[in-house]
C-alpha atoms as a PDB file:
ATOM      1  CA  UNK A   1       0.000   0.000   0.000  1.00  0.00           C
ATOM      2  CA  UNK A   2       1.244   3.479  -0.779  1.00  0.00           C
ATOM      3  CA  UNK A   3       0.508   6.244   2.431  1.00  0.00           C
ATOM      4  CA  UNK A   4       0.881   9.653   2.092  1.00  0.00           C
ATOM      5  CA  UNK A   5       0.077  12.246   5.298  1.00  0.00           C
ATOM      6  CA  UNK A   6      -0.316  16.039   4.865  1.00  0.00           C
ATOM      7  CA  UNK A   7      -1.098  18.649   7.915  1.00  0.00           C
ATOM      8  CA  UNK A   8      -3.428  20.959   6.953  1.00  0.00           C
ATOM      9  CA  UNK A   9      -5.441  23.682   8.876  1.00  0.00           C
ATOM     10  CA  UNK A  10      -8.446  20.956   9.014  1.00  0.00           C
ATOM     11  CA  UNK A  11      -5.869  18.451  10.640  1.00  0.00           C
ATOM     12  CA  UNK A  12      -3.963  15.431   9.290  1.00  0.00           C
ATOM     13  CA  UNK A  13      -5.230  14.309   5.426  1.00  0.00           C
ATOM     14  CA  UNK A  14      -4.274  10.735   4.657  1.00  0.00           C
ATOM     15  CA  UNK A  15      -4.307   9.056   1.521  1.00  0.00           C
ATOM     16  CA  UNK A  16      -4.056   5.587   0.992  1.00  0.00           C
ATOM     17  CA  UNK A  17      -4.036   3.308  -2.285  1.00  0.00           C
ATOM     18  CA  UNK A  18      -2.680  -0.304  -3.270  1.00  0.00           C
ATOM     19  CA  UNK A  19       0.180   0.278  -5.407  1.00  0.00           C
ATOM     20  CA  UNK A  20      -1.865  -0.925  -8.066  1.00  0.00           C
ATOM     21  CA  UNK A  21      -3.897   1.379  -8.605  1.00  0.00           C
ATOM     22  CA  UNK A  22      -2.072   4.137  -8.898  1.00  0.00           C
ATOM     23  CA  UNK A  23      -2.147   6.401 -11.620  1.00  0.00           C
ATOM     24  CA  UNK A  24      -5.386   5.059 -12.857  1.00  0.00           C
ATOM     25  CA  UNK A  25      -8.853   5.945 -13.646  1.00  0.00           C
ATOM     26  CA  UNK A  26     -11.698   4.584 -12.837  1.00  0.00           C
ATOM     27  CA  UNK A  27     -15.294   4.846 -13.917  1.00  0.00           C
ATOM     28  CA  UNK A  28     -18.545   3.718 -13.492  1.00  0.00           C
ATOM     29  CA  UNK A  29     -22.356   5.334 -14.654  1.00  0.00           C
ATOM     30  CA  UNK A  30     -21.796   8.316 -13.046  1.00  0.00           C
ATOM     31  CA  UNK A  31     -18.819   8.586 -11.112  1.00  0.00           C
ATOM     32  CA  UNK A  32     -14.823   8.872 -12.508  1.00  0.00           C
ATOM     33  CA  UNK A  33     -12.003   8.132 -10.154  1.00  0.00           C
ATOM     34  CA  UNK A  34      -8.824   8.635 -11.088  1.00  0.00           C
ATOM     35  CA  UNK A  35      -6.122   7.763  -8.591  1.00  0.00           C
ATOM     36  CA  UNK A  36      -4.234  11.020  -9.135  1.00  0.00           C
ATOM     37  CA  UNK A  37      -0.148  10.618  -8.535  1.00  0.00           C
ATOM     38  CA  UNK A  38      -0.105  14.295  -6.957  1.00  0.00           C
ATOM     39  CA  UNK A  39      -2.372  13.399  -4.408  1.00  0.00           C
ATOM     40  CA  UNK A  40      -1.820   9.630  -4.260  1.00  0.00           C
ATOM     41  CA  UNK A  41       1.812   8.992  -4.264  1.00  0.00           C
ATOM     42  CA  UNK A  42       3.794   8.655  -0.809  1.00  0.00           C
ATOM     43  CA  UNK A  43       6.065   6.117   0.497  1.00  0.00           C
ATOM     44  CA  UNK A  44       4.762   2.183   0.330  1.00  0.00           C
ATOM     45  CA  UNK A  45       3.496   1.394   3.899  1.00  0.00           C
ATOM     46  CA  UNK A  46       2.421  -1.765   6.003  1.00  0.00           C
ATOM     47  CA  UNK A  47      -0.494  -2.390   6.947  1.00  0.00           C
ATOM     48  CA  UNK A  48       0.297  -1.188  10.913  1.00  0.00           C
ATOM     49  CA  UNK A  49       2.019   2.318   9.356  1.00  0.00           C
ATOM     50  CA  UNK A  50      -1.555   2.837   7.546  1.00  0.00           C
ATOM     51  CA  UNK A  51      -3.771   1.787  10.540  1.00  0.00           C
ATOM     52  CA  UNK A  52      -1.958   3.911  12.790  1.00  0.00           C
ATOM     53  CA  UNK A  53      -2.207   7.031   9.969  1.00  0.00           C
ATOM     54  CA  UNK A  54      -5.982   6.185  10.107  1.00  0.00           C
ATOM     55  CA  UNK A  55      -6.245   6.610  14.037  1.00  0.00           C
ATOM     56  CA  UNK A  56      -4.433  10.003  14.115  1.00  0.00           C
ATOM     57  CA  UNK A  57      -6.252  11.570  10.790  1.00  0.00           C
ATOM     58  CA  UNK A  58      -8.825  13.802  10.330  1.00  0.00           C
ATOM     59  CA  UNK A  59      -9.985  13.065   6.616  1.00  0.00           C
ATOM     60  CA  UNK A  60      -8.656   9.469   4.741  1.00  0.00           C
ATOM     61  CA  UNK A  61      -9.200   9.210   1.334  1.00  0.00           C
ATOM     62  CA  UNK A  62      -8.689   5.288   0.324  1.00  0.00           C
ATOM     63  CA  UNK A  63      -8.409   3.135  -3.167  1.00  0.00           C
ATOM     64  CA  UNK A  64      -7.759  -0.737  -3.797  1.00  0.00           C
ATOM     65  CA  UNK A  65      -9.065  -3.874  -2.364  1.00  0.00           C
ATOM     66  CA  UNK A  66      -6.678  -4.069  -0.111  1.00  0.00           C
ATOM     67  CA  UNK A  67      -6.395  -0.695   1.510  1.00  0.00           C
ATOM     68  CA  UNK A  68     -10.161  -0.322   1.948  1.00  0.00           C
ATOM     69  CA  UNK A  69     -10.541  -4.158   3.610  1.00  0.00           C
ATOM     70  CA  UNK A  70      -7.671  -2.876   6.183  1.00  0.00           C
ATOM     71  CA  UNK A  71     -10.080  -0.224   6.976  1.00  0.00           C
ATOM     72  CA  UNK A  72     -13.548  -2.160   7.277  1.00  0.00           C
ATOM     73  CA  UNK A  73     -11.602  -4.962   8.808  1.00  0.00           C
ATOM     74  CA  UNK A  74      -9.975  -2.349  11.725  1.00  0.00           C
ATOM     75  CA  UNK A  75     -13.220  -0.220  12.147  1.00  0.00           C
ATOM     76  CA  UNK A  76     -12.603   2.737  10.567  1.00  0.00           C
ATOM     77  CA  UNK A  77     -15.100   2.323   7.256  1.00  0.00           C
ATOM     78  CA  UNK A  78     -18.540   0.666   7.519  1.00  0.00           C
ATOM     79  CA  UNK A  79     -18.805  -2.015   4.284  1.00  0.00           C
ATOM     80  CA  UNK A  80     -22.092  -0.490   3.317  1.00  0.00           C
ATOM     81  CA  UNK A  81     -20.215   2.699   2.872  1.00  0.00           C
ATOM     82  CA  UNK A  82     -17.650   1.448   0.328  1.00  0.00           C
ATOM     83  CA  UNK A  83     -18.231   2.404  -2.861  1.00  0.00           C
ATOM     84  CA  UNK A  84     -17.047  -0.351  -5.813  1.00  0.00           C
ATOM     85  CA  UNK A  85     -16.236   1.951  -9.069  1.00  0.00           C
ATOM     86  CA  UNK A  86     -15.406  -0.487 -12.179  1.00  0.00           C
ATOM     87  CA  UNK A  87     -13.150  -2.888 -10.194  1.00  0.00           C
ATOM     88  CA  UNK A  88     -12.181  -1.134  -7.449  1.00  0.00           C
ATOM     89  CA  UNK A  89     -13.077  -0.115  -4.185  1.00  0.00           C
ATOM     90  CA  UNK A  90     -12.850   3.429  -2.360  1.00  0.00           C
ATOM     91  CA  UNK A  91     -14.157   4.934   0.379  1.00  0.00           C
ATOM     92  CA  UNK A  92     -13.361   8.453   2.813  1.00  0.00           C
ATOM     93  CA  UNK A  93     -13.448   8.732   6.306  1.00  0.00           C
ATOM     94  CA  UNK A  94     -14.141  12.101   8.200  1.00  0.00           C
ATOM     95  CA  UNK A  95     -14.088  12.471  12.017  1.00  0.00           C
ATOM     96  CA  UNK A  96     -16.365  14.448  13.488  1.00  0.00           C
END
């Protein structure tokens, strides 16, 4: 999985993608996502590094099969939430 963290005056922004994914789009009937290098890219992670990111954030933005299981699987992302866009999966988390 690829991390990347970025402070900003909202708090801590984490993205998170399987290195897979990267770099390209996806799209369904009415929604495109493309997995943007700019805001993607970061340094490859385990799967601790990226649960802890996901306990100290304030926004997550997350890609790939893998990286949105880890967060269903560890609480952070109901399943009914996820949303599968032509053969991938992606979801957000926001703390209130």
């Amino acid at each position: 999985m690829i991390l990347n963290e970025r402070e900003t005056d909202e708090g801590l922004l984490v993205s998170v993608c399987d290195t897979d994914v990267l770099g390209e789009t996806f799209e369904s009937e009415s929604v495109s996502l493309t997995v943007d290098e700019g805001f993607y890219d970061g340094e490859e992670a385990d799967k601790q590094a990226v649960i802890d990111s996901l306990a100290r954030c304030s926004v997550a933005n997350l890609v790939g099969t893998d990286s949105v299981a880890l967060a269903v699987e560890h609480g952070f992302v109901d399943e009914e939430n996820v949303l599968d866009i032509d053969g991938t999966r992606h979801a957000q988390l926001l703390w209130l």
